[in-house]
N, C-alpha and C. Protein backbone atom coordinates (compact mmCIF):
# COMPACT_ATOMS: atom_id res chain seq x y z
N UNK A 1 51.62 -61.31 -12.98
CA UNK A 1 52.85 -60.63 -12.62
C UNK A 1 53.15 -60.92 -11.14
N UNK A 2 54.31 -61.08 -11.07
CA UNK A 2 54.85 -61.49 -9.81
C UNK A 2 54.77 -60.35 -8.57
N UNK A 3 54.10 -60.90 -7.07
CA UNK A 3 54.24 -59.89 -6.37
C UNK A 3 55.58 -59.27 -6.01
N UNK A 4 56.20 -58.32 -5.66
CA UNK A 4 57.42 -58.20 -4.85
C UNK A 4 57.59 -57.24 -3.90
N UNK A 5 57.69 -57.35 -2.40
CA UNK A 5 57.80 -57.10 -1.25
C UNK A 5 59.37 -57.40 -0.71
N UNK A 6 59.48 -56.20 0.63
CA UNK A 6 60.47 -56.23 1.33
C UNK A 6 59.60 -56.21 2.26
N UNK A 7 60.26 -57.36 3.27
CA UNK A 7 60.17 -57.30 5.01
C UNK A 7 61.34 -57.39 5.93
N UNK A 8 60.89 -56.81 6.83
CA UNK A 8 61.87 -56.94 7.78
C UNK A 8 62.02 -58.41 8.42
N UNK A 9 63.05 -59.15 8.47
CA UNK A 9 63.51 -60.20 9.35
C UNK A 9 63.44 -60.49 10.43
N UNK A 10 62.90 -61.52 11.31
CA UNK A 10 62.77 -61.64 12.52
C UNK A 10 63.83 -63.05 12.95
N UNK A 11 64.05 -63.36 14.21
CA UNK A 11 64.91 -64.23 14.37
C UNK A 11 65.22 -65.48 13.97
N UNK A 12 63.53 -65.75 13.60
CA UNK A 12 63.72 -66.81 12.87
C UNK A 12 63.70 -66.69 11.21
N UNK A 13 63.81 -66.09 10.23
CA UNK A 13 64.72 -65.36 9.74
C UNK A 13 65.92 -66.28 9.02
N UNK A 14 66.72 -66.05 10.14
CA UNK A 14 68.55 -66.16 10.11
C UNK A 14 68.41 -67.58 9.15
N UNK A 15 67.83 -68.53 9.97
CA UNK A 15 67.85 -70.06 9.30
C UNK A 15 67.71 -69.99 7.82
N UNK A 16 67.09 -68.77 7.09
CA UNK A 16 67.57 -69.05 5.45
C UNK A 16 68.63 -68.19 4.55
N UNK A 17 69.05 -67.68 5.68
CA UNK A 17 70.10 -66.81 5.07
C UNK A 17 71.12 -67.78 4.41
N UNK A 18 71.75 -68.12 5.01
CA UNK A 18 72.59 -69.45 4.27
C UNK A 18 72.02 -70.10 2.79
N UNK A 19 70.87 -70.82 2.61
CA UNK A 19 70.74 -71.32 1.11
C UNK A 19 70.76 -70.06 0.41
N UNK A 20 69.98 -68.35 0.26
CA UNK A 20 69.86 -67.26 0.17
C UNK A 20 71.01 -66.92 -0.17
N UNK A 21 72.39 -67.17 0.25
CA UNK A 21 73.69 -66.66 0.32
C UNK A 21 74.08 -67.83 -0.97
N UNK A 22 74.03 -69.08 -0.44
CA UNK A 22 75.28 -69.98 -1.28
C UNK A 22 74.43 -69.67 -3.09
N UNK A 23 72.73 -70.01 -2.94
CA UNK A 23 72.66 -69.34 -4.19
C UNK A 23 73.51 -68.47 -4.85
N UNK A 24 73.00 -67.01 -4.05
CA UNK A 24 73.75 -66.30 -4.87
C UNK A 24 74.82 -65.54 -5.18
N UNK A 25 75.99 -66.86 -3.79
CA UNK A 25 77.45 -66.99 -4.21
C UNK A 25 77.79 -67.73 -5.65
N UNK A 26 76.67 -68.41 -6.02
CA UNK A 26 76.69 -68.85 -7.42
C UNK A 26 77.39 -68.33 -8.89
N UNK A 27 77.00 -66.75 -8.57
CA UNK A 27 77.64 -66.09 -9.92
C UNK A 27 79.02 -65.39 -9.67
N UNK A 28 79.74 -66.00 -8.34
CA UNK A 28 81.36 -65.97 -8.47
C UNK A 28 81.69 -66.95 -9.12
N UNK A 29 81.20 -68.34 -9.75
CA UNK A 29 81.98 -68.88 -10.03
C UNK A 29 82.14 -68.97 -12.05
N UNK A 30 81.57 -67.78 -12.38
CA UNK A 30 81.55 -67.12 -13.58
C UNK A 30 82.97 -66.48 -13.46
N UNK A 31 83.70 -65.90 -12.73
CA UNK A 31 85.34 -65.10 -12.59
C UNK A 31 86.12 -66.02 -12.51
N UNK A 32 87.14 -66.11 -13.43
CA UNK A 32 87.93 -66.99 -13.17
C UNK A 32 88.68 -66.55 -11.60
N UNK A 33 89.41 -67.27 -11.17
CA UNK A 33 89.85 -67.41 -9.73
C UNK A 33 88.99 -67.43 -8.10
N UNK A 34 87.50 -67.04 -8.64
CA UNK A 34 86.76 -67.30 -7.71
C UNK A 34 86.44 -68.61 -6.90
N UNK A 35 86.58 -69.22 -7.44
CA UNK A 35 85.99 -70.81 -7.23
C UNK A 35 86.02 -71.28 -5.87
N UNK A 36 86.91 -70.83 -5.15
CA UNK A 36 87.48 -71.20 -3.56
C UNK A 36 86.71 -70.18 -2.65
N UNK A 37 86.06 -69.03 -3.62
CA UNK A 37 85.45 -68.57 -2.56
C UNK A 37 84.25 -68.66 -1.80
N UNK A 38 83.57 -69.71 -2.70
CA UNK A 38 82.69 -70.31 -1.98
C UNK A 38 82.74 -71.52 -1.07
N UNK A 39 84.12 -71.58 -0.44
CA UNK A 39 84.01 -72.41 0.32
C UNK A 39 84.30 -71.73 1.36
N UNK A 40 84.48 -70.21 1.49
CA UNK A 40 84.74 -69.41 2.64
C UNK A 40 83.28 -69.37 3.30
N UNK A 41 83.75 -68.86 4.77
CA UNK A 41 82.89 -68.74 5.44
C UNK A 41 82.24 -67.28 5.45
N UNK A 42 81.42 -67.41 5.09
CA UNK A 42 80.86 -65.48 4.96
C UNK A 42 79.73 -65.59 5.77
N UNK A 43 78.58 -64.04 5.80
CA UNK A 43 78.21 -63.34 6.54
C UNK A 43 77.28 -64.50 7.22
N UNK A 44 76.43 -65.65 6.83
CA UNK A 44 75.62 -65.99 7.46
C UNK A 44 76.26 -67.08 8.63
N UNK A 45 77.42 -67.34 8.59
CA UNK A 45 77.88 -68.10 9.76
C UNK A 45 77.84 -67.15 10.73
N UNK A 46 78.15 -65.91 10.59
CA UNK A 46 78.84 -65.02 11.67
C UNK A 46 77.21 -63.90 12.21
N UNK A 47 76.29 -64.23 11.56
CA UNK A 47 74.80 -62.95 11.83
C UNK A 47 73.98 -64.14 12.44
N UNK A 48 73.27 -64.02 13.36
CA UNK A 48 71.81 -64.07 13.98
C UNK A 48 71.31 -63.63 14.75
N UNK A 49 70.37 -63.98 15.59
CA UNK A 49 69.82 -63.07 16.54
C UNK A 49 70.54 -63.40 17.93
N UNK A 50 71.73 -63.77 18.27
CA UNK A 50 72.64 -63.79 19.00
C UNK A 50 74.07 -63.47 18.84
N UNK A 51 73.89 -62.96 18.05
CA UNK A 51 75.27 -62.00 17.33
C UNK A 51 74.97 -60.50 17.78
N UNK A 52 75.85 -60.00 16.88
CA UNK A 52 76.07 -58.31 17.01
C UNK A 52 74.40 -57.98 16.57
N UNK A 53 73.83 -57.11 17.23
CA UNK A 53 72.35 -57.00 16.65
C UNK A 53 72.45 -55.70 15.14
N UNK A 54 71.73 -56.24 14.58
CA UNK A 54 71.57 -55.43 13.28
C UNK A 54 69.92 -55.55 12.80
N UNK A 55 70.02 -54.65 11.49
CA UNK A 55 68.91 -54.59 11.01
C UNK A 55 68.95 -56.17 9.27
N UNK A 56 67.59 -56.54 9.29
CA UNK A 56 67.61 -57.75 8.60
C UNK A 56 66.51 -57.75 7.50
N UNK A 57 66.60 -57.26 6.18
CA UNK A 57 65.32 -56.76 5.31
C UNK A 57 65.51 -58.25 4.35
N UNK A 58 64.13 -58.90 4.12
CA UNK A 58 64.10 -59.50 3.06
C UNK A 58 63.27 -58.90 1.88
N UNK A 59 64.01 -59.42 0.55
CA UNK A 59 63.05 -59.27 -0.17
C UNK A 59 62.27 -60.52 -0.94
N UNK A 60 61.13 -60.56 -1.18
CA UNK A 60 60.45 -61.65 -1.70
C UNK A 60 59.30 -61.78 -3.10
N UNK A 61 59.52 -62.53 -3.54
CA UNK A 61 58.64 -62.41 -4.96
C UNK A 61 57.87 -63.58 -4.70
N UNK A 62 56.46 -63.07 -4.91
CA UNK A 62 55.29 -63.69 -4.30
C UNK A 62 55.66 -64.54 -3.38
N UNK A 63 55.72 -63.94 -2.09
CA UNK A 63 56.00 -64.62 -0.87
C UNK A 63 57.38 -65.28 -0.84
N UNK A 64 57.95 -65.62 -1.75
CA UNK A 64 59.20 -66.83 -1.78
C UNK A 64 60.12 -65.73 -1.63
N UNK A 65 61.02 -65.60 -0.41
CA UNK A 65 62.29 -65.08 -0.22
C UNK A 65 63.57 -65.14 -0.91
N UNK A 66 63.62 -63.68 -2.22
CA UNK A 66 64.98 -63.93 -3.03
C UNK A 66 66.37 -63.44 -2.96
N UNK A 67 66.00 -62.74 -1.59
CA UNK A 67 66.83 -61.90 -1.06
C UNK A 67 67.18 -60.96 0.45
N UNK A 68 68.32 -60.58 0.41
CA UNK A 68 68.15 -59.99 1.62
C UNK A 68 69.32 -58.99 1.88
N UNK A 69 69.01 -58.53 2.90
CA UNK A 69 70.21 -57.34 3.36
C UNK A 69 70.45 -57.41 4.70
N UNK A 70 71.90 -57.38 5.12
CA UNK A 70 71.95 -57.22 6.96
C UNK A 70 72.86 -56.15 6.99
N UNK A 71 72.58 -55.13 7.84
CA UNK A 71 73.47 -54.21 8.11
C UNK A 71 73.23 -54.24 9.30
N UNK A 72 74.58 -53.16 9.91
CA UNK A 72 74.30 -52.72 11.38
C UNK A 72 74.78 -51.70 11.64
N UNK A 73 75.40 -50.83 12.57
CA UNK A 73 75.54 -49.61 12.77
C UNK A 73 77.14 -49.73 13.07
N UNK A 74 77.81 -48.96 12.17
CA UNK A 74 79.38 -49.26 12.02
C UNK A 74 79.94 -47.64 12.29
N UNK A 75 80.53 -47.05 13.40
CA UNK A 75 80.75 -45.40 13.17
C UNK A 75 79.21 -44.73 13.22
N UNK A 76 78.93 -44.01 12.60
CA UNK A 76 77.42 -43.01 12.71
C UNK A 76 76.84 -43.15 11.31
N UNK A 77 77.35 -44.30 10.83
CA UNK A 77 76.30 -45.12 9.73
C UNK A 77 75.93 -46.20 9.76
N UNK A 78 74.95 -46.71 9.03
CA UNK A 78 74.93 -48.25 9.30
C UNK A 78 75.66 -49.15 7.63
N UNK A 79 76.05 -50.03 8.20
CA UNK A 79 76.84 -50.84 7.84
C UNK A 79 76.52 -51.93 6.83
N UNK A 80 76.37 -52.28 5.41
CA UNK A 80 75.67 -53.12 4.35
C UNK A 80 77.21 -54.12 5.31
N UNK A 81 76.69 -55.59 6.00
CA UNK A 81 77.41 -56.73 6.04
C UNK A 81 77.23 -57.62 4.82
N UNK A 82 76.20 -57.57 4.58
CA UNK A 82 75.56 -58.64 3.47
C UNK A 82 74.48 -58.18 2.29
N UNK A 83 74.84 -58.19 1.24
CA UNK A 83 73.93 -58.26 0.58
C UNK A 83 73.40 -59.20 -0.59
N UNK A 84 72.31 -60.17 -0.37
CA UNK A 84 72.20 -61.36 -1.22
C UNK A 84 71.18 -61.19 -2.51
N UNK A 85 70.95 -61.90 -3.57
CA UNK A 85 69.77 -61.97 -4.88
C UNK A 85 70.50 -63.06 -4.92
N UNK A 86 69.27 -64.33 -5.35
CA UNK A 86 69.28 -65.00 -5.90
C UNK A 86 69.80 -64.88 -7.14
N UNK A 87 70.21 -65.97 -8.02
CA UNK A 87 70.96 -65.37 -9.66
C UNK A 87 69.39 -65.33 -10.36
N UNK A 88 68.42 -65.95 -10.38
CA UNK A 88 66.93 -66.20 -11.09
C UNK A 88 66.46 -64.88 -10.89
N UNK A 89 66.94 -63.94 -9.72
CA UNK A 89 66.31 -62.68 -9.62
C UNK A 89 67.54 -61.24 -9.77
N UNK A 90 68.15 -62.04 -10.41
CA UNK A 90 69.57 -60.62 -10.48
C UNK A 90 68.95 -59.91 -11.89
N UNK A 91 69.59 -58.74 -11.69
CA UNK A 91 69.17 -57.63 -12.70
C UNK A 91 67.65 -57.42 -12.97
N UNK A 92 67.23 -57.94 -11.87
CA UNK A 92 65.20 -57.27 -12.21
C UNK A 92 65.32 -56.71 -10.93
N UNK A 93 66.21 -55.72 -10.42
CA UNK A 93 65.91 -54.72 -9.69
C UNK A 93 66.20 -54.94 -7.99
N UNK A 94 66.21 -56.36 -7.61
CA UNK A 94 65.91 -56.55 -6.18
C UNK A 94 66.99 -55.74 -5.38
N UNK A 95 68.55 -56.23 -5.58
CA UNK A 95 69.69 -55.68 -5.38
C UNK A 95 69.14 -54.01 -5.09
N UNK A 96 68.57 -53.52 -6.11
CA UNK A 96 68.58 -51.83 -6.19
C UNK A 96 67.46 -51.33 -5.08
N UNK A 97 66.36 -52.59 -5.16
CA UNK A 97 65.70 -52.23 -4.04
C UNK A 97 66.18 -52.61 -2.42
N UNK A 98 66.80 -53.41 -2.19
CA UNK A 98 67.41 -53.37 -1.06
C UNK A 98 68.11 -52.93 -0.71
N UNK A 99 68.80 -52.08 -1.81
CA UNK A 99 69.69 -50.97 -1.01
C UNK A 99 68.79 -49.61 -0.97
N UNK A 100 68.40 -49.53 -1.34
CA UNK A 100 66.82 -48.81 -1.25
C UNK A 100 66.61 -48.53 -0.12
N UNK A 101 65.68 -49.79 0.45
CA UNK A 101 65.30 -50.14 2.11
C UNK A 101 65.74 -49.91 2.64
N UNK A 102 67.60 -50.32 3.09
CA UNK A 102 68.39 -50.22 3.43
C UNK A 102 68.81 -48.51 3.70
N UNK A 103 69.06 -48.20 2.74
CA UNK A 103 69.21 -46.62 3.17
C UNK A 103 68.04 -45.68 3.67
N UNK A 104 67.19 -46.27 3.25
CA UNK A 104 65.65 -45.08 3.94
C UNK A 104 65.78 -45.68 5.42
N UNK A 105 65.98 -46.86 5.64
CA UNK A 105 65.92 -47.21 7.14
C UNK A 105 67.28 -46.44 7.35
N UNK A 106 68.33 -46.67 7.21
CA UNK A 106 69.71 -45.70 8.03
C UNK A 106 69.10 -44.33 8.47
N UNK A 107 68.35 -43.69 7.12
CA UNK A 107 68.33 -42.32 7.03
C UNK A 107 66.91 -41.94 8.33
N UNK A 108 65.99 -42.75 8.41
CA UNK A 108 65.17 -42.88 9.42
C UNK A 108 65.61 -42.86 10.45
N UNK A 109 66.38 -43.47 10.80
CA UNK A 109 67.42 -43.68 12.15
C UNK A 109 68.21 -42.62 12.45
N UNK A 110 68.21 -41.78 11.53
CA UNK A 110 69.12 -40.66 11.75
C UNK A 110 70.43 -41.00 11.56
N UNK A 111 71.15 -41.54 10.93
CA UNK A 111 72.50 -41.93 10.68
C UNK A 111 72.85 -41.26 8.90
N UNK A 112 74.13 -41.21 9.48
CA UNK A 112 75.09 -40.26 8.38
C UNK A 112 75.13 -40.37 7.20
N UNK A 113 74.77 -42.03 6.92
CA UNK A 113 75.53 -42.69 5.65
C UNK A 113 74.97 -44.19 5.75
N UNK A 114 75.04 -44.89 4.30
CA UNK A 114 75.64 -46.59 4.63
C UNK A 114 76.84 -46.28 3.73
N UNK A 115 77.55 -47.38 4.33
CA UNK A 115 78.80 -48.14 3.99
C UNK A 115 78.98 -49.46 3.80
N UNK A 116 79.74 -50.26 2.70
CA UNK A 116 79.93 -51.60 2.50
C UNK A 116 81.32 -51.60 2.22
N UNK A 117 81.57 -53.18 2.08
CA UNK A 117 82.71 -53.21 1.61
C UNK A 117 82.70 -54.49 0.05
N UNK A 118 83.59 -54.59 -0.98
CA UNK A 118 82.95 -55.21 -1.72
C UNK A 118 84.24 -55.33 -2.50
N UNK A 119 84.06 -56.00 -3.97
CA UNK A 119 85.16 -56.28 -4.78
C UNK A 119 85.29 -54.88 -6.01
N UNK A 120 86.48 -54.48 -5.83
CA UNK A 120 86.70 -53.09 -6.91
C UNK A 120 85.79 -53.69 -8.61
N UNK A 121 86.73 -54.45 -8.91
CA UNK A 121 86.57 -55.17 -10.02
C UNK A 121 85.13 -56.39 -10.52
N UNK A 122 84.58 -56.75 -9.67
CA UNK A 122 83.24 -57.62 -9.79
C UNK A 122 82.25 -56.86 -10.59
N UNK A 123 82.06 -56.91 -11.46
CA UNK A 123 80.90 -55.76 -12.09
C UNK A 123 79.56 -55.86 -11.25
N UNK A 124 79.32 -57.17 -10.36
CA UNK A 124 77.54 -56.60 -9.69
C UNK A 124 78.32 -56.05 -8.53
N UNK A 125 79.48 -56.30 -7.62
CA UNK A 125 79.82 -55.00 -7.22
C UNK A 125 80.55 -53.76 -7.12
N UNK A 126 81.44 -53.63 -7.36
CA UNK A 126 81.87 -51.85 -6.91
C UNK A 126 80.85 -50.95 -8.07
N UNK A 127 81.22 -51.30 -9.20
CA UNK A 127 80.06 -50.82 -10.35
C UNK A 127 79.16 -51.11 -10.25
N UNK A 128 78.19 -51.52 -9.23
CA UNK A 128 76.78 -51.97 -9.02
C UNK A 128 76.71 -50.53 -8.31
N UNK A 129 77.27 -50.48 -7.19
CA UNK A 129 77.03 -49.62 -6.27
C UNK A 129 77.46 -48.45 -6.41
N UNK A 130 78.38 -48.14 -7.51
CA UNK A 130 78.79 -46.97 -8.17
C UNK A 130 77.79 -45.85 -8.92
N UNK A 131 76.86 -47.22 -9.34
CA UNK A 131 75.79 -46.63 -10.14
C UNK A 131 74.65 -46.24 -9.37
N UNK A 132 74.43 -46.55 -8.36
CA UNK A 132 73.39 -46.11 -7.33
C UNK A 132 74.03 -45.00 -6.24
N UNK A 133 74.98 -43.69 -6.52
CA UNK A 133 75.31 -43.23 -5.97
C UNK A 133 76.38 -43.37 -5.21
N UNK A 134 77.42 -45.11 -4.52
CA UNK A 134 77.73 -45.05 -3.78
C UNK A 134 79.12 -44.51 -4.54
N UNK A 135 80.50 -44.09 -3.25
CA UNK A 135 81.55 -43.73 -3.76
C UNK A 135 82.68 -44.50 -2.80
N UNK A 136 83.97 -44.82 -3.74
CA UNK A 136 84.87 -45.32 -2.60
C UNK A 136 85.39 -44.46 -1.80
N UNK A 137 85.41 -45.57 -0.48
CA UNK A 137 85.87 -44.29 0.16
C UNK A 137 87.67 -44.37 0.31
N UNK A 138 87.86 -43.24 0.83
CA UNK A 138 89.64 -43.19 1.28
C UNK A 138 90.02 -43.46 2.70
N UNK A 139 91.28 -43.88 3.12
CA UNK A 139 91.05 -44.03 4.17
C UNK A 139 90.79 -43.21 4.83
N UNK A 140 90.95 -41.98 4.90
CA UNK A 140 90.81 -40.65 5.83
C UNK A 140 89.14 -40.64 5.77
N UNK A 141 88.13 -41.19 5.20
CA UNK A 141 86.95 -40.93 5.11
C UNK A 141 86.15 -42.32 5.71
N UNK A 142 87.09 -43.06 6.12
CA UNK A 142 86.74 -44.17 6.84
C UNK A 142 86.66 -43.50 8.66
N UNK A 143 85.22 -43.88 8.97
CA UNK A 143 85.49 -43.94 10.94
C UNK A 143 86.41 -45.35 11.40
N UNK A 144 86.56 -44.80 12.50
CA UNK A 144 87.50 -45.66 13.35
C UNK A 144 87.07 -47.49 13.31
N UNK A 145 86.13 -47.59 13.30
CA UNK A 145 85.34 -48.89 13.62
C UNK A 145 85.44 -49.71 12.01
N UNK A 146 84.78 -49.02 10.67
CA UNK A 146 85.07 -48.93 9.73
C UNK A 146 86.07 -49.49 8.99
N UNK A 147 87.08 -48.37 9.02
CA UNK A 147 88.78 -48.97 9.12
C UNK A 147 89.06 -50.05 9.84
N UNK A 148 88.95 -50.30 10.87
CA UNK A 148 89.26 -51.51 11.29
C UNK A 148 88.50 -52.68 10.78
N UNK A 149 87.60 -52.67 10.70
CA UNK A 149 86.68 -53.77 9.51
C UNK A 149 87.53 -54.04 8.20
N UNK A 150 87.88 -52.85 7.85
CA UNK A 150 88.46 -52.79 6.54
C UNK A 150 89.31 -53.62 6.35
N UNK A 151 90.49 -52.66 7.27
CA UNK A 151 91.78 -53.97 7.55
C UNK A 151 91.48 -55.56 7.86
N UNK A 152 90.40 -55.95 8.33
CA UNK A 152 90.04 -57.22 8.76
C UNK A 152 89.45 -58.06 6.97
N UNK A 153 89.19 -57.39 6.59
CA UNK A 153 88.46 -57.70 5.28
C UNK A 153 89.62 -57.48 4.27
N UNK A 154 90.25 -57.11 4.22
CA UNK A 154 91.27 -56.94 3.25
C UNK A 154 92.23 -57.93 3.57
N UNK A 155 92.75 -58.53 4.72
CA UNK A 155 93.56 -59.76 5.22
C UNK A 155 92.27 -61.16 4.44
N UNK A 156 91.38 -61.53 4.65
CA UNK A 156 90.51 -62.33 4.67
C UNK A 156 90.16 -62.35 3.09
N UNK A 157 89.73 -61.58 2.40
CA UNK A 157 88.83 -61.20 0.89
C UNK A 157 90.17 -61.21 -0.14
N UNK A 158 91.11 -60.25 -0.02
CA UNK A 158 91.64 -59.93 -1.21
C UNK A 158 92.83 -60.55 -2.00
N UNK A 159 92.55 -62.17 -1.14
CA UNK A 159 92.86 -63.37 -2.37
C UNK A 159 92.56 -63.60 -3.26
N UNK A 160 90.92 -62.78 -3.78
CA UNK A 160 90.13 -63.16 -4.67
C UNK A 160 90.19 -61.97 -5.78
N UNK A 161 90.52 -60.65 -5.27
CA UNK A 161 90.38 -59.11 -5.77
C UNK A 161 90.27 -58.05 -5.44
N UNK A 162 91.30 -57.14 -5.20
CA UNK A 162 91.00 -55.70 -4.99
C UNK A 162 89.43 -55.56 -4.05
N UNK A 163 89.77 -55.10 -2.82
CA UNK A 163 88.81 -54.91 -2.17
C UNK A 163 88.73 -53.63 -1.89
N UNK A 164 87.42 -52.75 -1.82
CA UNK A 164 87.37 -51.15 -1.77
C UNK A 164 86.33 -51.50 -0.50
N UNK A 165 86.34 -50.25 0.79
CA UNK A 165 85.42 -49.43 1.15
C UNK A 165 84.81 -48.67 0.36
N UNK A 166 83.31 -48.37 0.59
CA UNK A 166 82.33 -47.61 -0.58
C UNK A 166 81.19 -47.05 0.68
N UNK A 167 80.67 -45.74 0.17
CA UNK A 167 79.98 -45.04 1.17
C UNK A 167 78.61 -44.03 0.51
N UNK A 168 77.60 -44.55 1.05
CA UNK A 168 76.33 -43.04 0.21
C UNK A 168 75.97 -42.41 1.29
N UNK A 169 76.35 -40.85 1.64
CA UNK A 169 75.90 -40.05 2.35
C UNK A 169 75.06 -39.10 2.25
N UNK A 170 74.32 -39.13 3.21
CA UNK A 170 72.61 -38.23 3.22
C UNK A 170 73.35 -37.09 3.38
């Protein structure tokens, strides 16, 4: 049986986020109209350890890295930027455990909440994260910093589909 571990990310790190990502941008191109969105530039051009600093969890099955999470502190929660699974490791749990990690570290930190942002309609997300507690949020339940992400992500993303803010609060 396969081991499986989460670690935390260190700077060197960043350098596999990218194959980690285009993998498992892989199962957009199951939706029809997705296809172009993997030629966008998403979270791993814009995260490293000379960027905005955040927190960086991998997860790994026997040692081999199938996944990962980057958040950072967005308003008085921290912030899901990214969340990756390989497709070879989707639906055996990793996804559920990194948001897992992810929130025991926010809640350690003393912060309010996480928050993401994601596709209404994608079944691994808004209904991924629906089912693990999270809820959309409204705008009135968005912080200042937040909302403005939002708006930035909704110009950029919602060529592809309905984009929601989503929030789990401690």
């Amino acid at each position: 049986m396969p081991r499986i571990s989460i670690r935390a990310g260190t700077a060197d790190d960043f350098a596999l986020l990218p194959d980690l990502e285009a993998r498992s941008d892989q199962s957009y191109l199951t939706l029809p109209g997705f296809g172009a969105l993997l030629d966008e530039i998403n979270i791993t051009d814009d995260a490293g350890p000379d960027t905005e600093p955040g927190t960086l969890l991998f997860i790994a099955e026997s040692d081999a890295p199938i996944g990962f999470v980057y958040a950072y502190d967005t308003d008085d929660c921290t912030f899901i930027s990214q969340i990756a699974v390989v497709p070879e490791a989707q639906k055996h749990g990793a996804g559920t455990a990194l948001l897992q990690a992810i929130a025991n570290a926010a809640q350690q930190a003393g912060k309010r909440g996480v928050t993401l942002m994601t596709y209404r309609d994608v079944p691994w997300n808004a209904p991924f994260y629906a089912k693990r507690g999270y809820n959309v949020l409204t705008p009135a339940e968005m912080g200042p910093e937040l909302s403005a992400r939002f708006a930035r992500d909704v110009t950029r993303w919602s060529k592809f589909g309905e984009r929601c803010a989503m929030g789990l609060f401690f």
